[in-house]
Protein backbone atom coordinates (compact mmCIF):
# COMPACT_ATOMS: atom_id res chain seq x y z
CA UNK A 1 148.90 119.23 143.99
CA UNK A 2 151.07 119.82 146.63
CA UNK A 3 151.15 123.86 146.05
CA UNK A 4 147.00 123.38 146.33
CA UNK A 5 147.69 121.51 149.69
CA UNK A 6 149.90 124.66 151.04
CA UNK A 7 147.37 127.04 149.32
CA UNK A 8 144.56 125.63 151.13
CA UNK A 9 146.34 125.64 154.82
CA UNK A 10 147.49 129.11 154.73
CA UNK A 11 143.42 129.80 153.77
CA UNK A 12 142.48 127.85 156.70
CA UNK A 13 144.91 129.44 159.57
CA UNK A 14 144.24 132.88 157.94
CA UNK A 15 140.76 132.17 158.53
CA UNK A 16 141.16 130.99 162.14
CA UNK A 17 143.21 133.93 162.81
CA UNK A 18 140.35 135.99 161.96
CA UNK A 19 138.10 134.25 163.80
CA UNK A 20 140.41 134.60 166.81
CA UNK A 21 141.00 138.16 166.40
CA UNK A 22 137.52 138.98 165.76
CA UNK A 23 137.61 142.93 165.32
CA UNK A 24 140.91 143.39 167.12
CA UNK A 25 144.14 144.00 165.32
CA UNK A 26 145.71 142.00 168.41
CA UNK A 27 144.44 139.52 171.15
CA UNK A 28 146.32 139.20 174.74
CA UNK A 29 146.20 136.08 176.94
CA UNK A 30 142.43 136.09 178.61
CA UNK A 31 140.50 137.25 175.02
CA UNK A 32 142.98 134.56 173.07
CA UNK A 33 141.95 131.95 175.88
CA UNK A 34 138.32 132.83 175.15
CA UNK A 35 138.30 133.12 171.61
CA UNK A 36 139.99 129.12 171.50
CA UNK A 37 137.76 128.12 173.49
CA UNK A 38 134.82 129.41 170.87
CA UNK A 39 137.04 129.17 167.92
CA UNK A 40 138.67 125.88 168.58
CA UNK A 41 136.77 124.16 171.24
CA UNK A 42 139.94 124.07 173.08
CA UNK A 43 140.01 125.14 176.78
CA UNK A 44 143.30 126.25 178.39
CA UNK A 45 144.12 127.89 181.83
CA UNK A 46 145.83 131.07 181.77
CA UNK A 47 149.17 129.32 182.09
CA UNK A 48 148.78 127.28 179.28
CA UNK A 49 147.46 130.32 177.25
CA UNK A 50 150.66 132.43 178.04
CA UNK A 51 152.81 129.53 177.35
CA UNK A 52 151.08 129.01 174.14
CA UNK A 53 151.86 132.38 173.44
CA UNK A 54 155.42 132.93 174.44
CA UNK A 55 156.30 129.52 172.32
CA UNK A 56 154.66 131.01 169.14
CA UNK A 57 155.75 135.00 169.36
CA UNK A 58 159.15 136.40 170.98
CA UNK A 59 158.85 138.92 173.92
CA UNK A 60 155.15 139.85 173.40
CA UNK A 61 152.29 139.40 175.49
CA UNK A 62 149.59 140.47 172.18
CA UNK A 63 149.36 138.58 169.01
CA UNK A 64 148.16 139.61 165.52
CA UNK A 65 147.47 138.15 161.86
CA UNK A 66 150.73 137.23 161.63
CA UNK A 67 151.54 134.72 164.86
CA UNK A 68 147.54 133.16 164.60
CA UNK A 69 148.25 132.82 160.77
CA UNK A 70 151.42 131.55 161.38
CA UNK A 71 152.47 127.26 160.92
CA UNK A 72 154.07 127.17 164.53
CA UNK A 73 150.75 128.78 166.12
CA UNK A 74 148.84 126.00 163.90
CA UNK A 75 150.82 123.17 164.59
CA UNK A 76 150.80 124.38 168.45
CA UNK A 77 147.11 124.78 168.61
CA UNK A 78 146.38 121.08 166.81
CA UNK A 79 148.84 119.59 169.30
CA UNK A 80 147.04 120.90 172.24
CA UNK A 81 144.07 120.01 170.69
CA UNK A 82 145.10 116.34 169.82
CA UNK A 83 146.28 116.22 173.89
CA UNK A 84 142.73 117.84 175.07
CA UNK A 85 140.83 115.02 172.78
CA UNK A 86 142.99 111.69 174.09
CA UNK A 87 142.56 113.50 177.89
CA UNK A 88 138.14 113.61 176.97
CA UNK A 89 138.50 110.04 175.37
CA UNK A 90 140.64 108.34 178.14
CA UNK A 91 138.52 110.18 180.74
CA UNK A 92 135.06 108.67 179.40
CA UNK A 93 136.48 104.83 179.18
CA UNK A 94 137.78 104.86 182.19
CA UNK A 95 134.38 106.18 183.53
CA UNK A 96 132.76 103.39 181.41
CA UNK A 97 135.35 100.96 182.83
CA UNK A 98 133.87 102.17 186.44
CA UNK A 99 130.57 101.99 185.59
CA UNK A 100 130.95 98.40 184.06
CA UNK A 101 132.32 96.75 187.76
């Protein structure tokens, strides 16, 4: 069961990595931010994006297969995900809050 589990999460960041890459062999900093944004529904400023990148890959400004593919890049990209969702959700309650008075 638990080789299954491992099985099917390399499958899944293999296939976000090709979503990400598209046709490219490698992605730099403004087509990555896109692509999340598409891919992921996660939007980052370019900051973020090169931070993002320089945590996941050493010294390199364009990523392949291997860094999207990679656990680090998942577990990075869910994270920021994860923060980007509680940001939406606390955002519209406090608005409700607002319109509520």
């Amino acid at each position: 069961a638990l080789e299954l589990e491992r099985a099917k999460a390399v499958s899944r960041r293999e296939e976000r990595a090709l979503q990400l890459l598209g046709s490219a062999s490698t992605i730099g900093p403004s087509e990555l931010r896109a692509q999340l944004k598409k891919v992921a529904g996660l939007e980052l400023s370019a900051d973020e994006v090169t931070q993002l990148i320089s945590e996941v890959s050493i010294g390199q400004d364009q990523v392949g297969m291997d860094v999207l593919a990679s656990a680090i890049f998942d577990a990075e990209v869910d994270k920021l995900v994860s923060e980007q969702d509680s940001r939406i959700s606390a955002d519209f309650a406090e608005r409700q809050r607002e319109l509520a008075e």
